[in-house]
C-alpha atoms as a PDB file:
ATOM      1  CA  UNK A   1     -13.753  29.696  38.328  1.00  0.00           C
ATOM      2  CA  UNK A   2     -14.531  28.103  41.594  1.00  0.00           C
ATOM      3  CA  UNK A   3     -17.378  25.853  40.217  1.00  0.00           C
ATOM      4  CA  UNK A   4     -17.259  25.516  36.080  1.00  0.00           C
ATOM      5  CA  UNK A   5     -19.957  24.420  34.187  1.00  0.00           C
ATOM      6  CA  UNK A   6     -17.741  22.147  31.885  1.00  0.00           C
ATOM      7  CA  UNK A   7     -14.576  21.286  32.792  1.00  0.00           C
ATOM      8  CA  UNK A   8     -12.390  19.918  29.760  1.00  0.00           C
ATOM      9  CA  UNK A   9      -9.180  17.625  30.028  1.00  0.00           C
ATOM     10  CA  UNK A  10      -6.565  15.151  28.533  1.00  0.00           C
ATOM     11  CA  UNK A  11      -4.226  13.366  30.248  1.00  0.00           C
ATOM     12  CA  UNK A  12      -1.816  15.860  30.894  1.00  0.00           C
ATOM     13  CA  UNK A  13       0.093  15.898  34.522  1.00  0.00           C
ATOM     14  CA  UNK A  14      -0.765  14.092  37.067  1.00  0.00           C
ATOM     15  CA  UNK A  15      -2.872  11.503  37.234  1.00  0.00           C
ATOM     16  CA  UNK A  16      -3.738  11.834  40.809  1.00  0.00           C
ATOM     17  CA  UNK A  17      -4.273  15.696  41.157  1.00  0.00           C
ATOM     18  CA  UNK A  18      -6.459  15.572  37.994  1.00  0.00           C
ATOM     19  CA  UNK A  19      -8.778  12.700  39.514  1.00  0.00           C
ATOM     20  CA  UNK A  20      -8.733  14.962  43.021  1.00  0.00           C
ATOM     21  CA  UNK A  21     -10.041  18.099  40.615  1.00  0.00           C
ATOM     22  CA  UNK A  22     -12.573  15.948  39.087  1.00  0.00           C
ATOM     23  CA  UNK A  23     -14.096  14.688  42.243  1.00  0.00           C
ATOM     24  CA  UNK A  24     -14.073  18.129  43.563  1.00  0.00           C
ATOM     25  CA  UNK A  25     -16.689  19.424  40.974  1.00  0.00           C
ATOM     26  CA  UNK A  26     -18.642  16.399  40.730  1.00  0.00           C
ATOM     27  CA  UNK A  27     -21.559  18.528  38.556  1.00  0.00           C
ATOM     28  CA  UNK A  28     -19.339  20.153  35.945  1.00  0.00           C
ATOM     29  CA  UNK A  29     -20.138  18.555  33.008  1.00  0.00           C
ATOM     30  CA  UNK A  30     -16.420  16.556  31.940  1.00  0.00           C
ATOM     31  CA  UNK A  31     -15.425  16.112  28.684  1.00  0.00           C
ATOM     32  CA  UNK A  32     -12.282  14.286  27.942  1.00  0.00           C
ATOM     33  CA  UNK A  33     -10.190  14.547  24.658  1.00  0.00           C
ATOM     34  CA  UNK A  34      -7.134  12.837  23.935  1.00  0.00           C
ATOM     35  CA  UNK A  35      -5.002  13.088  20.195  1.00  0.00           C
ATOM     36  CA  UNK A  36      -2.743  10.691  21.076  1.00  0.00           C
ATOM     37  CA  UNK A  37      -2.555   6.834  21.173  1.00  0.00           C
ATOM     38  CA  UNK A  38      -3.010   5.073  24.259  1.00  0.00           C
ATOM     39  CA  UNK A  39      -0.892   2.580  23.467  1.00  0.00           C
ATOM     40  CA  UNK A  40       2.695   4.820  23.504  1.00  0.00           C
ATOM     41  CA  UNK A  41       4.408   3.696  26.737  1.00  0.00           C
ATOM     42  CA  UNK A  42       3.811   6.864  28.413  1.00  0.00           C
ATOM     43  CA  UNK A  43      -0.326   7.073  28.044  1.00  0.00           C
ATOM     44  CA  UNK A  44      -0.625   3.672  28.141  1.00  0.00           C
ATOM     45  CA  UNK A  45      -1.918   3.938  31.790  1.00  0.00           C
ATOM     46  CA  UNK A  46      -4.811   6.207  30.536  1.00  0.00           C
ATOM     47  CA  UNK A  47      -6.098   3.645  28.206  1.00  0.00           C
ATOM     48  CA  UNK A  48      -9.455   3.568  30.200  1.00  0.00           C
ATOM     49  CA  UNK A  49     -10.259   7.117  28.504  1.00  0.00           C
ATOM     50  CA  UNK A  50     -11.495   8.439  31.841  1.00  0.00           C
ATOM     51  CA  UNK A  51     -14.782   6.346  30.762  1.00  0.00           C
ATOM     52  CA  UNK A  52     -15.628   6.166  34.235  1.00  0.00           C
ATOM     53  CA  UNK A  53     -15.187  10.172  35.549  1.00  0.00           C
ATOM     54  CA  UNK A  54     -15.977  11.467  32.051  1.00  0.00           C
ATOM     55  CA  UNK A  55     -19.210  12.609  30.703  1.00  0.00           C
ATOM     56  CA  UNK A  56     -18.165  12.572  27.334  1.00  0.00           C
ATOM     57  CA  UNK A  57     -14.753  10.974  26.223  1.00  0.00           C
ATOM     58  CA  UNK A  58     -13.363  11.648  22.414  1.00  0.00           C
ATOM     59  CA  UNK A  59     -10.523  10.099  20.413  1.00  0.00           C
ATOM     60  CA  UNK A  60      -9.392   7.925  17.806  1.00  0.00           C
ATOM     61  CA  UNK A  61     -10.218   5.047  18.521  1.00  0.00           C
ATOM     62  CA  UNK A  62     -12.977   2.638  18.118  1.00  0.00           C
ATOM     63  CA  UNK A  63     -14.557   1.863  21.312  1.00  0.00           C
ATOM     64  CA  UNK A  64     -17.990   0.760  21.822  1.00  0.00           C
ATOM     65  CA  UNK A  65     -19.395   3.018  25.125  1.00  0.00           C
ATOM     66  CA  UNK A  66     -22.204   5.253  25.695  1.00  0.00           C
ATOM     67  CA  UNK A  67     -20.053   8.158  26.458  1.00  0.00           C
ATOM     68  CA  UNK A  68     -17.527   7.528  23.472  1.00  0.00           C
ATOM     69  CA  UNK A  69     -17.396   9.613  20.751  1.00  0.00           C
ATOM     70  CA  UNK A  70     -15.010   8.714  18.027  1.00  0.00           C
ATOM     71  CA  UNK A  71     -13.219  12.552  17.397  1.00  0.00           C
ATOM     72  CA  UNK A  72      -9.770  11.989  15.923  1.00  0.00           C
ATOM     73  CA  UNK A  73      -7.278  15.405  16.468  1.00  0.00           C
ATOM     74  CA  UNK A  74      -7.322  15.114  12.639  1.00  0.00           C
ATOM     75  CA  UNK A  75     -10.818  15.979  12.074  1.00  0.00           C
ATOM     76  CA  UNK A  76      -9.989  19.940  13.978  1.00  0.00           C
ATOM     77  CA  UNK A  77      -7.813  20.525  10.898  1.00  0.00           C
ATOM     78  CA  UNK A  78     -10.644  19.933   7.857  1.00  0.00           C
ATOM     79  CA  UNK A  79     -13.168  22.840   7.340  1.00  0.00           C
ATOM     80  CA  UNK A  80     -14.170  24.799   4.626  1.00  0.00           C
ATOM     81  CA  UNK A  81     -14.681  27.820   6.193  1.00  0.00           C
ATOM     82  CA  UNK A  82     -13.283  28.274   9.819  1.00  0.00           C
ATOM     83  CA  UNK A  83     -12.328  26.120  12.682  1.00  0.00           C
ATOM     84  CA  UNK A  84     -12.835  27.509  16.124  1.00  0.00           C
ATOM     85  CA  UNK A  85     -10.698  30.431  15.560  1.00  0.00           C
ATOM     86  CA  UNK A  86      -7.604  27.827  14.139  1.00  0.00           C
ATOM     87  CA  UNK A  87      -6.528  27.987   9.844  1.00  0.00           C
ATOM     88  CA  UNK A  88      -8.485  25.009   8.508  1.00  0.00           C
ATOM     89  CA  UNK A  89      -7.771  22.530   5.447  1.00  0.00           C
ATOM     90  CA  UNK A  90     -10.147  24.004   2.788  1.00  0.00           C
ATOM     91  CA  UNK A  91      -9.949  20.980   0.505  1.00  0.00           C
ATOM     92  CA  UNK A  92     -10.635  22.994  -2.656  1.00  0.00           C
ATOM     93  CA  UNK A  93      -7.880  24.962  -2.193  1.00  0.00           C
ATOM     94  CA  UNK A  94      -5.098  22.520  -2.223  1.00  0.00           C
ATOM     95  CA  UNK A  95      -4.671  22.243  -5.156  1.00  0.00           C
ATOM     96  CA  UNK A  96      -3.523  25.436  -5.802  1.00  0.00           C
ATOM     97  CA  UNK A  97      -1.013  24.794  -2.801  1.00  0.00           C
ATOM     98  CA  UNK A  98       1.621  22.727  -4.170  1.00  0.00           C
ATOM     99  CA  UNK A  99       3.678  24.767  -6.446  1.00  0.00           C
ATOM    100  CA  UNK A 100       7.251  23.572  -6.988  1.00  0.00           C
ATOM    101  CA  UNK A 101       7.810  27.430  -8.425  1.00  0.00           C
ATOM    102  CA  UNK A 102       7.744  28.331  -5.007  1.00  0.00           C
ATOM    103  CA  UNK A 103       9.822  25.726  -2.908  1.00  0.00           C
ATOM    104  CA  UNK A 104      13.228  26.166  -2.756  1.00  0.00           C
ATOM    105  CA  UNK A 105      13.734  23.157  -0.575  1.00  0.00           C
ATOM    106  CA  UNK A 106      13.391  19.362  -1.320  1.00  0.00           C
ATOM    107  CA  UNK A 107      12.605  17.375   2.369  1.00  0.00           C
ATOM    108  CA  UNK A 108      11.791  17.781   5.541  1.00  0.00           C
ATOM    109  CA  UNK A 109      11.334  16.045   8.911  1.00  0.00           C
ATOM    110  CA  UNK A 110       9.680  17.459  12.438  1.00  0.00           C
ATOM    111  CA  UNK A 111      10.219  15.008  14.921  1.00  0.00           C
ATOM    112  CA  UNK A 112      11.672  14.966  18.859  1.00  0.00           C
ATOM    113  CA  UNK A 113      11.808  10.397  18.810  1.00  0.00           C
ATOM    114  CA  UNK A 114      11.603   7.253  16.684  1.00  0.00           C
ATOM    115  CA  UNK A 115      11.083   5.167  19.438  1.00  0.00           C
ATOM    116  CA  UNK A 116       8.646   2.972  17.540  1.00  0.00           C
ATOM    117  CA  UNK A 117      10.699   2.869  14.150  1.00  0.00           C
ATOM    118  CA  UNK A 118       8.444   4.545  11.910  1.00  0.00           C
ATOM    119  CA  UNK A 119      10.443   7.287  10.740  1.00  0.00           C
ATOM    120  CA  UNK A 120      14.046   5.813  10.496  1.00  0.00           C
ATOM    121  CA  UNK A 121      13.989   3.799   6.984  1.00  0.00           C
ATOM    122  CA  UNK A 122      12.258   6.566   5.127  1.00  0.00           C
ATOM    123  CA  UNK A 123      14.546   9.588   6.712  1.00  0.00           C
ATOM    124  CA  UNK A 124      17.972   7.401   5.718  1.00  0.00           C
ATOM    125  CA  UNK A 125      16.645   6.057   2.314  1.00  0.00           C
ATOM    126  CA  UNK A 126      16.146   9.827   1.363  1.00  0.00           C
ATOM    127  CA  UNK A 127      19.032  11.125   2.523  1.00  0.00           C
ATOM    128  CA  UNK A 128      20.531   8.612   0.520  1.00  0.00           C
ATOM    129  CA  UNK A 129      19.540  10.607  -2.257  1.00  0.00           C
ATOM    130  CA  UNK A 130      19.479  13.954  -1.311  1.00  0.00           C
ATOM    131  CA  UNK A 131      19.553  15.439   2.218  1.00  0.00           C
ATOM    132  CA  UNK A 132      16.740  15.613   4.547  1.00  0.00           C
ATOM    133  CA  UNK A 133      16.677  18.965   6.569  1.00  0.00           C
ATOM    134  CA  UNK A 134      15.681  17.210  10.417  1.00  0.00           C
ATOM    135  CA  UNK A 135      15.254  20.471  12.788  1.00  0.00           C
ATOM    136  CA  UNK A 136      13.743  18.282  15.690  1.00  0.00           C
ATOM    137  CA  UNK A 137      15.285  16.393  18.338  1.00  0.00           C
ATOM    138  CA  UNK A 138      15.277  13.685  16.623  1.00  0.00           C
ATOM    139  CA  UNK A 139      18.393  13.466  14.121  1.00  0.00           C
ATOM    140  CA  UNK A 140      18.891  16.736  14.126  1.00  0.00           C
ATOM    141  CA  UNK A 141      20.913  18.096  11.467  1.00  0.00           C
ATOM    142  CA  UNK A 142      20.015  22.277  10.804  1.00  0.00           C
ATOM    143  CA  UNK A 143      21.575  24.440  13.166  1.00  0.00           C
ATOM    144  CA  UNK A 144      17.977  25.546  14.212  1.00  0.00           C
ATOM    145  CA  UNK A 145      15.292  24.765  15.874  1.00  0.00           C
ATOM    146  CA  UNK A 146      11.705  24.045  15.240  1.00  0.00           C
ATOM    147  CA  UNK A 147       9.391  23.845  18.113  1.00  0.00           C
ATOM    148  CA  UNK A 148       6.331  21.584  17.469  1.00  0.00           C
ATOM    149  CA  UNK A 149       4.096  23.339  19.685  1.00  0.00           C
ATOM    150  CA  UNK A 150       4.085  26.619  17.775  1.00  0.00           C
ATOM    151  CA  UNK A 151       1.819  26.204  15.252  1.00  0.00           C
ATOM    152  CA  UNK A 152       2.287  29.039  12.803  1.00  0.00           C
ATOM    153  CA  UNK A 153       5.861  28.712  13.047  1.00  0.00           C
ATOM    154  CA  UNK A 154       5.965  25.027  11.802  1.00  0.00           C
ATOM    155  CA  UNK A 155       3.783  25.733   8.728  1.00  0.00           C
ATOM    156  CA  UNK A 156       5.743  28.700   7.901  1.00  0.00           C
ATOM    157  CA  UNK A 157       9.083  26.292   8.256  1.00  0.00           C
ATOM    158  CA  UNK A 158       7.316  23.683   5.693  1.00  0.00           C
ATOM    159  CA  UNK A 159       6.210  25.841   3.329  1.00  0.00           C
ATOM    160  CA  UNK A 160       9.747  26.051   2.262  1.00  0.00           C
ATOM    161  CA  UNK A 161       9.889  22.072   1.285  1.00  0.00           C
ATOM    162  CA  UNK A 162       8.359  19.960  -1.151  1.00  0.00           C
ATOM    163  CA  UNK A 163       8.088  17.014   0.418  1.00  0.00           C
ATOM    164  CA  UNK A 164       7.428  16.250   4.345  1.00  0.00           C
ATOM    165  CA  UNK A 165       8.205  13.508   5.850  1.00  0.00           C
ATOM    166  CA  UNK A 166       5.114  13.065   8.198  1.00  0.00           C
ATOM    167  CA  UNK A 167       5.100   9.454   9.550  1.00  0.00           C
ATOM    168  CA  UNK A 168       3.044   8.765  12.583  1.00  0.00           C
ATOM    169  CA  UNK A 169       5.167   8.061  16.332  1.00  0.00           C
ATOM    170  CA  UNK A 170       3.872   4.786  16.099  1.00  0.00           C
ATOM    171  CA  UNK A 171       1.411   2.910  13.809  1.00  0.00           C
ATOM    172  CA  UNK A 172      -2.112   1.987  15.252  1.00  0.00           C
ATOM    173  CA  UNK A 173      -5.502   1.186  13.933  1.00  0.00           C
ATOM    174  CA  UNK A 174      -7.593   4.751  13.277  1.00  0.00           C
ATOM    175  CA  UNK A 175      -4.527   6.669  14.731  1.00  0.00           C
ATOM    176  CA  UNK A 176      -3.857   9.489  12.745  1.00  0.00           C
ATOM    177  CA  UNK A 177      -2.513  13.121  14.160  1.00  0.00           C
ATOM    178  CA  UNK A 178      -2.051  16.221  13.020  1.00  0.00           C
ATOM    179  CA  UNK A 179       1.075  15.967  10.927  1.00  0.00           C
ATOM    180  CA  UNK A 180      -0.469  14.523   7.562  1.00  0.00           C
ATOM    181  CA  UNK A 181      -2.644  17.697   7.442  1.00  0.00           C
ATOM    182  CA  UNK A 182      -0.379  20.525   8.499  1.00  0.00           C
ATOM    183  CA  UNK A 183       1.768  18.959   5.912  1.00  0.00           C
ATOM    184  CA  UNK A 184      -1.055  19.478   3.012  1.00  0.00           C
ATOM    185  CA  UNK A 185      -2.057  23.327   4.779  1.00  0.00           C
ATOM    186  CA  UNK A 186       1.639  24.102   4.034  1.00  0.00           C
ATOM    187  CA  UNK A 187       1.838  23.017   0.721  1.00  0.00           C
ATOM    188  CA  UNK A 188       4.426  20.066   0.621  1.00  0.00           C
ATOM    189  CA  UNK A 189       3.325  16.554  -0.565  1.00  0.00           C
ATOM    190  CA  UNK A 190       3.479  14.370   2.935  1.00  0.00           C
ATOM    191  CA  UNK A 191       5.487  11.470   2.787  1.00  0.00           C
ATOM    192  CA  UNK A 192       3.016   9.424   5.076  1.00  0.00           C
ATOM    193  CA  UNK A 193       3.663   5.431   5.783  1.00  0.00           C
END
């Protein structure tokens, strides 16, 4: 594709060679789309949104622009029928989700950090009481591994559990991800602060 018509793009590598393939197809139409909070250390530099290069930036927050569209990652999980190819929420279904019958496990956690404290307090309170099965980075205590990135293997891993702990990386006005909702598509009751 020497010269798309719509070019898509997050913030993903390099800042530099991104705004050098941007300027090189100055009539693609650009749409930017972030999931993730500006305000964790490492995006924090792309807190402008690509407002200026962008035809059309999406996200969570609530910014006043004439190319911003408020499009949280959360809203690609809810449908009732498909979602572009992906397994959607169906709400009237969930119900018939959570079934203890069928969970042999009690808690779970998915995590590579804590850098921002929102997961610690929860993860040791409950492990207080019973033990928390962490197969992340992030207090790690299975002798597996979960990879976050693979989709279909996560919800098949939490399907096992009851609970979930789901907490966000970091807590921020409208910021919500993924994790409360693949939570509820695999059946376990998120335990979301």
């Amino acid at each position: 594709f020497t010269k798309p018509d719509i070019i898509f793009f997050s913030f993903y590598g390099k800042k530099n060679n991104l705004l050098k393939y941007l300027n090189l197809h100055q009539s693609s139409l650009k749409i930017f789309f972030t999931g993730e909070s500006t305000t964790h250390k490492i995006y924090q530099k792309y807190n402008h949104y690509f407002l200026e290069q962008a035809d059309i930036s999406l996200g969570f927050k609530e910014l006043k622009h004439n190319k911003y569209i408020r499009f949280p990652l959360w809203a690609t999980y809810i449908n009732l029928d498909t979602n572009l190819g992906r397994f959607g929420l169906n709400l009237n279904e969930l119900q018939t989700k959570v079934n203890f019958k069928n969970k042999s496990k009690f808690c779970c956690i998915l995590n590579n950090h804590d850098n921002y404290n929102t997961r610690t307090l929860i993860f040791n309170k409950l492990n207080q009481y019973k033990k928390v099965d962490s197969a992340g980075k992030w207090e790690k205590n299975v002798s597996y591994k979960i990879e976050n990135f693979n989709e279909n293997a996560k919800k098949n891993w939490l399907k096992e559990y009851k609970f979930n702990i789901c907490c966000e990386s970091l807590i921020e006005s409208g910021y919500i991800t993924e994790k409360l909702f693949e939570s509820l598509i695999a059946g376990c009751i998120p335990l979301y602060i």
